[in-house]
Each structure stands twice: as structure tokens, then as C-alpha cells.
PDB file of N, CA and C in Angstrom:
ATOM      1  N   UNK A   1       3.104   5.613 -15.554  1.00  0.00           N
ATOM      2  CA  UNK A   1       3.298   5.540 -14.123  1.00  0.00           C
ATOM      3  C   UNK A   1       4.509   4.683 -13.782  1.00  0.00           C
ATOM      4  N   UNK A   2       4.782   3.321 -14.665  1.00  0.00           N
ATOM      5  CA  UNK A   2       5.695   2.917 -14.098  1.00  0.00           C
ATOM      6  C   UNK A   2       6.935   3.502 -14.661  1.00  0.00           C
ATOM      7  N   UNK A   3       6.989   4.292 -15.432  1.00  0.00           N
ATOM      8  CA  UNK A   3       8.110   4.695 -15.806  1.00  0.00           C
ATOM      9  C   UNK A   3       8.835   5.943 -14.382  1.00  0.00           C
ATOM     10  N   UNK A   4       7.817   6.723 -13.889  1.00  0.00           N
ATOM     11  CA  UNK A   4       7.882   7.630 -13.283  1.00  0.00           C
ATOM     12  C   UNK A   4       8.652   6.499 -11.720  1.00  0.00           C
ATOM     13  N   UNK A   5       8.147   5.649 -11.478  1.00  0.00           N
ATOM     14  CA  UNK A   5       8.297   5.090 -10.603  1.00  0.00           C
ATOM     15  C   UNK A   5       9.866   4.033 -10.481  1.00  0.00           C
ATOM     16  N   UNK A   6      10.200   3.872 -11.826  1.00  0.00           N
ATOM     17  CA  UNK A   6      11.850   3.313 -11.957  1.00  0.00           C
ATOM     18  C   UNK A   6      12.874   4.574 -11.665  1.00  0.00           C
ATOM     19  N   UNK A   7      12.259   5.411 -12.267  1.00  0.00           N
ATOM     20  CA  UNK A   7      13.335   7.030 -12.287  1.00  0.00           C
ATOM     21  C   UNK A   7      13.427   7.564 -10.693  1.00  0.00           C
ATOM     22  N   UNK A   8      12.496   7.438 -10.281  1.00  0.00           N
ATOM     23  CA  UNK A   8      12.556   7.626  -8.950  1.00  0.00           C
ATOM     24  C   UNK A   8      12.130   6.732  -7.939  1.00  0.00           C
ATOM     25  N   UNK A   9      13.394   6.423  -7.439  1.00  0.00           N
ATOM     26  CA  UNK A   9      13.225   5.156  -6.387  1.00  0.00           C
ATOM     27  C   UNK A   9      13.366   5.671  -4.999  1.00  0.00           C
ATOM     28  N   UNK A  10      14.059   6.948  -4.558  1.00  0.00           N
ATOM     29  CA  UNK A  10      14.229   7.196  -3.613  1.00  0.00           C
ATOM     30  C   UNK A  10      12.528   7.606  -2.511  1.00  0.00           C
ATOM     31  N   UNK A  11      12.065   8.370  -3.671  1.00  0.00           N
ATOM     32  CA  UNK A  11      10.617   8.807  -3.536  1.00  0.00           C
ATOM     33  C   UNK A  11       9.829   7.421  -3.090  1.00  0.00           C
ATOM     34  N   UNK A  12      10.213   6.351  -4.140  1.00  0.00           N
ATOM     35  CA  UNK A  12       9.151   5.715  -4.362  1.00  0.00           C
ATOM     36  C   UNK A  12       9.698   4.601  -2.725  1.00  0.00           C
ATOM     37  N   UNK A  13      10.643   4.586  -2.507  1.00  0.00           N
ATOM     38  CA  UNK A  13      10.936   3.908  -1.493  1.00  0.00           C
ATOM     39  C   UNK A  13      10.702   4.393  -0.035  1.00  0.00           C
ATOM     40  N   UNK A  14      10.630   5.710  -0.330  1.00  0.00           N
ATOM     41  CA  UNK A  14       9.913   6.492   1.140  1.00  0.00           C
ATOM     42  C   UNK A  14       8.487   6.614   1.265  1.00  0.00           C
ATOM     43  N   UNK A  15       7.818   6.360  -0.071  1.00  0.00           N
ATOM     44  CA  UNK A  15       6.285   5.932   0.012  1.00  0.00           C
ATOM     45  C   UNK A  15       6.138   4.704   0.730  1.00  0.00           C
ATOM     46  N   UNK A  16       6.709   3.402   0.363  1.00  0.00           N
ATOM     47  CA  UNK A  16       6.747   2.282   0.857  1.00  0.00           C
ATOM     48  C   UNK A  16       7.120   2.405   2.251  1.00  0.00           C
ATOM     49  N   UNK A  17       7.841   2.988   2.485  1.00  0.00           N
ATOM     50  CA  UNK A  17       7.855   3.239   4.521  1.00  0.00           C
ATOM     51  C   UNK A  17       6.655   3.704   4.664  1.00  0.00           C
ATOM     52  N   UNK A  18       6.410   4.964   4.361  1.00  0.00           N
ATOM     53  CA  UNK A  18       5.672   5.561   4.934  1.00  0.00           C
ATOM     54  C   UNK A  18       4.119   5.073   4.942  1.00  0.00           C
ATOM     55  N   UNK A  19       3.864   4.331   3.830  1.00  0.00           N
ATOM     56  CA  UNK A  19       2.355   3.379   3.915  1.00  0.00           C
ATOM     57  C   UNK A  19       2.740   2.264   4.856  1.00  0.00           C
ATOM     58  N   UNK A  20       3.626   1.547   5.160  1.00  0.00           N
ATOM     59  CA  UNK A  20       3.871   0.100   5.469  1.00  0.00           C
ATOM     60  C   UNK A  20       3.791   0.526   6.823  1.00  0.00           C
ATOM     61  N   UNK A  21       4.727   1.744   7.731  1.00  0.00           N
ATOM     62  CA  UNK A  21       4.608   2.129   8.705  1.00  0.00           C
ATOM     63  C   UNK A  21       3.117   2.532   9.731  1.00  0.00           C
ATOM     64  N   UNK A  22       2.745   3.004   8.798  1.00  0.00           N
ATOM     65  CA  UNK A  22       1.532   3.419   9.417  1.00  0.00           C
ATOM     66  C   UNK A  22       0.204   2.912   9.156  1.00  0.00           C
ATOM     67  N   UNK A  23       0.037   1.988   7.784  1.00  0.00           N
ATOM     68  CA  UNK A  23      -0.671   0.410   7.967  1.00  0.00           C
ATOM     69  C   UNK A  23      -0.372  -0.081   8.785  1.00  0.00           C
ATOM     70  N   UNK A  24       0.449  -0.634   9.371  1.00  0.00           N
ATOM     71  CA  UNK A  24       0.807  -1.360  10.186  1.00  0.00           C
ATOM     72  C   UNK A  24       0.588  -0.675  11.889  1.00  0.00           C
ATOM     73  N   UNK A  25       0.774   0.321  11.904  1.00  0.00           N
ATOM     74  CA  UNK A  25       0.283   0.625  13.269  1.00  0.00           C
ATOM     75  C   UNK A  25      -1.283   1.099  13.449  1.00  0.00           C
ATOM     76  N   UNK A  26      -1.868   1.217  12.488  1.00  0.00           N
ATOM     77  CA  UNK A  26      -3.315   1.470  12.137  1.00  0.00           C
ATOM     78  C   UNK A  26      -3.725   0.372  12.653  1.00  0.00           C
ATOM     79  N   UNK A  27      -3.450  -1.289  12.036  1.00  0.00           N
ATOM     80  CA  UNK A  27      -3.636  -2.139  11.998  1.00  0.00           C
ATOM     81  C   UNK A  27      -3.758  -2.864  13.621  1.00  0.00           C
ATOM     82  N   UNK A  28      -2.103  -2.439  13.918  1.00  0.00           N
ATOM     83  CA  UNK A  28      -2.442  -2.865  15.474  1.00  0.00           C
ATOM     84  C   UNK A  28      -3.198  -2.160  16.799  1.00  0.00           C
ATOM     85  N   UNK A  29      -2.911  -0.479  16.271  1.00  0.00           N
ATOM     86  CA  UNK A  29      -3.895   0.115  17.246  1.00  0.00           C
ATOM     87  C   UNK A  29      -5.201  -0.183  17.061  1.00  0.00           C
ATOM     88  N   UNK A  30      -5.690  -0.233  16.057  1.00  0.00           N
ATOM     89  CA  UNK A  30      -7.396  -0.913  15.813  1.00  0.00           C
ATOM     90  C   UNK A  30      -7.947  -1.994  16.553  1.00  0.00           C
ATOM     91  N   UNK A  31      -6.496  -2.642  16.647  1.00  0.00           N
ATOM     92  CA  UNK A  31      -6.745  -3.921  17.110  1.00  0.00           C
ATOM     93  C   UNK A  31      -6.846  -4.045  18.999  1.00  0.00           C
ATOM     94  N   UNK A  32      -6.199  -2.791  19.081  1.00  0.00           N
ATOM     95  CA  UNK A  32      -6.582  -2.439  20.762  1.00  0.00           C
ATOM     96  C   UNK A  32      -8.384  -1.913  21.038  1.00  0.00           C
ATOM     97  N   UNK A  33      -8.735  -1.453  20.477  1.00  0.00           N
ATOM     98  CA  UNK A  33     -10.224  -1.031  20.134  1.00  0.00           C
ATOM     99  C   UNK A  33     -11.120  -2.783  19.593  1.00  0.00           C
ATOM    100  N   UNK A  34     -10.433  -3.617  20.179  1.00  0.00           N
ATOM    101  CA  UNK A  34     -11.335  -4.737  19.543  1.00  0.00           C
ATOM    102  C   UNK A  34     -13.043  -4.987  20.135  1.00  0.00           C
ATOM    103  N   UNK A  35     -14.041  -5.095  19.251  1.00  0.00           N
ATOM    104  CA  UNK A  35     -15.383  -5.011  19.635  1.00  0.00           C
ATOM    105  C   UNK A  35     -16.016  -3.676  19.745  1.00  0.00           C
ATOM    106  N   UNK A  36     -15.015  -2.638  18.960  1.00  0.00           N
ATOM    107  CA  UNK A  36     -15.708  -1.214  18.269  1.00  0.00           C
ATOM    108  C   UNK A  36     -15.740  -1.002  17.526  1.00  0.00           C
ATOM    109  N   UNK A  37     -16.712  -0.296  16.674  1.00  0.00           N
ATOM    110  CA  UNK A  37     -16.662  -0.093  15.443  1.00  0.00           C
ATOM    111  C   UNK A  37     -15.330   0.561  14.712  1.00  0.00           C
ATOM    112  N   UNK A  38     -14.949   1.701  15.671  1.00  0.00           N
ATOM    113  CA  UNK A  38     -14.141   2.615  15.445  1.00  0.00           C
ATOM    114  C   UNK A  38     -12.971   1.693  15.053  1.00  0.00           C
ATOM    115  N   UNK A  39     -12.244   0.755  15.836  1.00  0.00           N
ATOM    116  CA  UNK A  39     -11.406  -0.253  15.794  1.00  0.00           C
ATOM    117  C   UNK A  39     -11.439  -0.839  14.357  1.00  0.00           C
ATOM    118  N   UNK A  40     -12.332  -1.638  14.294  1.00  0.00           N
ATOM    119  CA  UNK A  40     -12.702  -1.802  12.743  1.00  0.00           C
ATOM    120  C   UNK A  40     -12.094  -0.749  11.665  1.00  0.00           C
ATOM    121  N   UNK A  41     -12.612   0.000  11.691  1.00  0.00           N
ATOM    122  CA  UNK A  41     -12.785   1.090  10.661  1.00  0.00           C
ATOM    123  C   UNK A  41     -11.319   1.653  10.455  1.00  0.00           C
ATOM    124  N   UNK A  42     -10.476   1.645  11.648  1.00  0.00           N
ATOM    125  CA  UNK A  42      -9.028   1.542  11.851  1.00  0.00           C
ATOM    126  C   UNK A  42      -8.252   0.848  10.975  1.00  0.00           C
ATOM    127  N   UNK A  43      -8.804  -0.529  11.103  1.00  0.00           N
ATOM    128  CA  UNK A  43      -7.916  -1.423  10.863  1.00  0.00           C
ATOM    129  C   UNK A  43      -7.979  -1.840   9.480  1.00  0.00           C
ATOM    130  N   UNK A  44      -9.318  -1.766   8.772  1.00  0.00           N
ATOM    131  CA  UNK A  44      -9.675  -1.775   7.321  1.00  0.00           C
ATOM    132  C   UNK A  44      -8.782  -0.334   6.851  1.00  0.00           C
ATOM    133  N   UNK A  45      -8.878   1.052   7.286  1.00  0.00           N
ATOM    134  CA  UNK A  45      -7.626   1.761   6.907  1.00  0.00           C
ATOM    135  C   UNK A  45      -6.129   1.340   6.807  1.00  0.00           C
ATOM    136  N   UNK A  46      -5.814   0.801   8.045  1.00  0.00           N
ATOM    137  CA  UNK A  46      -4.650   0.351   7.765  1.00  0.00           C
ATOM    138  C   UNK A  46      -4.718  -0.331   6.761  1.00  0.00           C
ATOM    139  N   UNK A  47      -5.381  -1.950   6.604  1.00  0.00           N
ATOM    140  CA  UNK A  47      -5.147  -2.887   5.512  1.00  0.00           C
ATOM    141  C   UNK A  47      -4.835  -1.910   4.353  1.00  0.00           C
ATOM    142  N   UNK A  48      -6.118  -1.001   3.963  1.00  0.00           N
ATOM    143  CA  UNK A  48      -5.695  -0.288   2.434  1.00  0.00           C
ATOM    144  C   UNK A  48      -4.395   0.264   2.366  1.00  0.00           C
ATOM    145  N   UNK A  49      -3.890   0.839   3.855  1.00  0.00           N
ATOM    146  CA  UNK A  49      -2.618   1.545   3.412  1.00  0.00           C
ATOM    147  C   UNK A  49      -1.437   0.446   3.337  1.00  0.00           C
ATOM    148  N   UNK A  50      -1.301  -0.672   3.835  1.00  0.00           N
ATOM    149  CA  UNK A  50      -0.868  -1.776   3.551  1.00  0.00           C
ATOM    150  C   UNK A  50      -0.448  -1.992   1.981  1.00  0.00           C
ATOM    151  N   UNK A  51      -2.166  -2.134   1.319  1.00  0.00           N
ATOM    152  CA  UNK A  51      -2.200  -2.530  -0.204  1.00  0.00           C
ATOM    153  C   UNK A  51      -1.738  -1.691  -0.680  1.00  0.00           C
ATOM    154  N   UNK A  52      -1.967  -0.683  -1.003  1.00  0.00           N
ATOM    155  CA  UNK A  52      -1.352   0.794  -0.987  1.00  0.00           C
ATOM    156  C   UNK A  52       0.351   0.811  -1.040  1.00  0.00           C
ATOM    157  N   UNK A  53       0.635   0.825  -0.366  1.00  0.00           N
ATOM    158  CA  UNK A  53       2.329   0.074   0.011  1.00  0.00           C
ATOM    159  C   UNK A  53       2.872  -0.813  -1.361  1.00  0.00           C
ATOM    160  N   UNK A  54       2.151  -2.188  -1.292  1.00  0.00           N
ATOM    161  CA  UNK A  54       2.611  -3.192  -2.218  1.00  0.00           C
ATOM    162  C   UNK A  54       1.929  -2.509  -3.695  1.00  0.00           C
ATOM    163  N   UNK A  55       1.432  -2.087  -3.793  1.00  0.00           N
ATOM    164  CA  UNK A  55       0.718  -1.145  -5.052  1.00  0.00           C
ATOM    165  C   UNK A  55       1.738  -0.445  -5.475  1.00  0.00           C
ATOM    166  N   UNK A  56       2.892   0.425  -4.624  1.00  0.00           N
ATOM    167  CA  UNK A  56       3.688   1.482  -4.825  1.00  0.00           C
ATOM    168  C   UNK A  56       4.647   0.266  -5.122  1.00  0.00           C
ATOM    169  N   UNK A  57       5.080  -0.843  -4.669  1.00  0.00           N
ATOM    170  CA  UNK A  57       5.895  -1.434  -4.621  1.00  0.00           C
ATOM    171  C   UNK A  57       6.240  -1.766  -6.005  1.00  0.00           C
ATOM    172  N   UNK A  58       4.782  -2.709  -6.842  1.00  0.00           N
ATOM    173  CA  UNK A  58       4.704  -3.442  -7.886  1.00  0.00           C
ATOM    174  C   UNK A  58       4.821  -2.549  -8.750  1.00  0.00           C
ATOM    175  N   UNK A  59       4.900  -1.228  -8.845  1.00  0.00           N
ATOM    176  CA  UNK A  59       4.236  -0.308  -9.804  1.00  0.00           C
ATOM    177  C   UNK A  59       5.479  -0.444 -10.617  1.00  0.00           C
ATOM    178  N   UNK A  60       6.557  -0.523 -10.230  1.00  0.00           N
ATOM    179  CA  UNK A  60       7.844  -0.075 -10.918  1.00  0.00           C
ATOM    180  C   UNK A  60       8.499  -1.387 -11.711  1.00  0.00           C
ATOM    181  N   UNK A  61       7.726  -2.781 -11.701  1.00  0.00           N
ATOM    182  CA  UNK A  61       8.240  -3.662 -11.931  1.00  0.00           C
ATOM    183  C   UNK A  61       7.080  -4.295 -12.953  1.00  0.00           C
ATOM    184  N   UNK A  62       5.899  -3.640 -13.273  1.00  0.00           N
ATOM    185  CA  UNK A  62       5.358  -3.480 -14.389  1.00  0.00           C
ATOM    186  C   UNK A  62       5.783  -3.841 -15.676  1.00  0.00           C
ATOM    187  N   UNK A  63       5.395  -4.895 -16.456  1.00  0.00           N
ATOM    188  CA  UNK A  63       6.231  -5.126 -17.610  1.00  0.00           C
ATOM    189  C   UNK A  63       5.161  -4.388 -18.729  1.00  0.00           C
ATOM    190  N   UNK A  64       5.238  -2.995 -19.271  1.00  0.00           N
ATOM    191  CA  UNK A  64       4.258  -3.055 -20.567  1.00  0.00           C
ATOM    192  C   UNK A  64       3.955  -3.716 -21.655  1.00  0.00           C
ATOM    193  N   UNK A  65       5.146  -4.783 -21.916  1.00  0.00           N
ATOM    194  CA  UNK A  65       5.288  -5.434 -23.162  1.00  0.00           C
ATOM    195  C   UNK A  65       3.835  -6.554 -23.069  1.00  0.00           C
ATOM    196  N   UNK A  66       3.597  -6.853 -21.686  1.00  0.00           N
ATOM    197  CA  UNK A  66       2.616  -7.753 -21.455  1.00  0.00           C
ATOM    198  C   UNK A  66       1.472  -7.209 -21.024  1.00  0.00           C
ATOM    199  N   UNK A  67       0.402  -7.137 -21.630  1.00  0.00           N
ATOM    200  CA  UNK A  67      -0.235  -6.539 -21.246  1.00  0.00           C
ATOM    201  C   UNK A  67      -1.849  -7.619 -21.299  1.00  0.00           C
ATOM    202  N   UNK A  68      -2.824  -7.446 -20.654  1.00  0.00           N
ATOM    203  CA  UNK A  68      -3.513  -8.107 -20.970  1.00  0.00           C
ATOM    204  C   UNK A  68      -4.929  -8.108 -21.761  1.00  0.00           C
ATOM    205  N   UNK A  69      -5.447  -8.850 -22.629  1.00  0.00           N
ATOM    206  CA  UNK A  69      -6.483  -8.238 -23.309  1.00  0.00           C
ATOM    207  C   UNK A  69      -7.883  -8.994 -22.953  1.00  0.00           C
ATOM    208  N   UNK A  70      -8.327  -8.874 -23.055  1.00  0.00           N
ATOM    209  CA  UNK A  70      -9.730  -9.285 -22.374  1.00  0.00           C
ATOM    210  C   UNK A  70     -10.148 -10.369 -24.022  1.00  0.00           C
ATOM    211  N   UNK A  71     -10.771 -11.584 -23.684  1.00  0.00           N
ATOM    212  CA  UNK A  71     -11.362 -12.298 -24.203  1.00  0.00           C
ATOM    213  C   UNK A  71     -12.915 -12.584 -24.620  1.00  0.00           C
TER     214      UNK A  71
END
């Protein structure tokens, strides 16, 4: 995955708009709905598409050499 994600940056940089953009307005329209569920449920979408975002972000800066092993 992260290989796919260094080779293509243009892609991977229009993912990052396109989650960050619309997390972010998820986030604040939810936040007009405050004391509804629906609002809520909004705004926990946004957050994921947020993480989502920085997920696409980190993916490409992945070091495999380090990897971690469980103890």
C-alpha cells in the first residue's frame, strides 16, 4: 500500500482534499443540529473522514524497514 501511495501522489493528494473537505463540513454542519441525534451521527462521520484523511496522508511515509513485533 505504501508503495502504491509514493507512485501516486497526485491521486493520493486529491484523496486528502477530498476527505479533509468534507470531514470538515460534516463536522460543522452536525454541529448546527446540536442536541440531535442526527447531528451526532454527522459529526462522528465527519471525525472518521477526518482520520481517514491523515490515514491517506501517513500511508506514504510508512517506513517497512521498521516494523513492529509484538512481545
Amino acid at each position: 500500500m505504501e508503495n502504491f501511495m509514493k507512485n501516486h501522489t497526485p491521486l493520493r493528494i486529491g484523496m486528502i482534499v477530498t476527505f479533509f473537505v468534507l470531514g470538515l463540513a460534516m463536522v460543522i454542519g452536525g454541529w448546527f443540529l446540536s442536541g440531535k441525534a442526527t447531528g451526532l451521527f454527522i459529526q462522528l462521520g465527519g471525525t472518521v473522514l477526518l482520520l481517514a484523511a491523515l490515514f491517506v496522508y501517513n500511508a506514504a511515509y510508512k517506513d517497512p524497514k521498521h516494523k513492529r513485533t509484538s512481545r
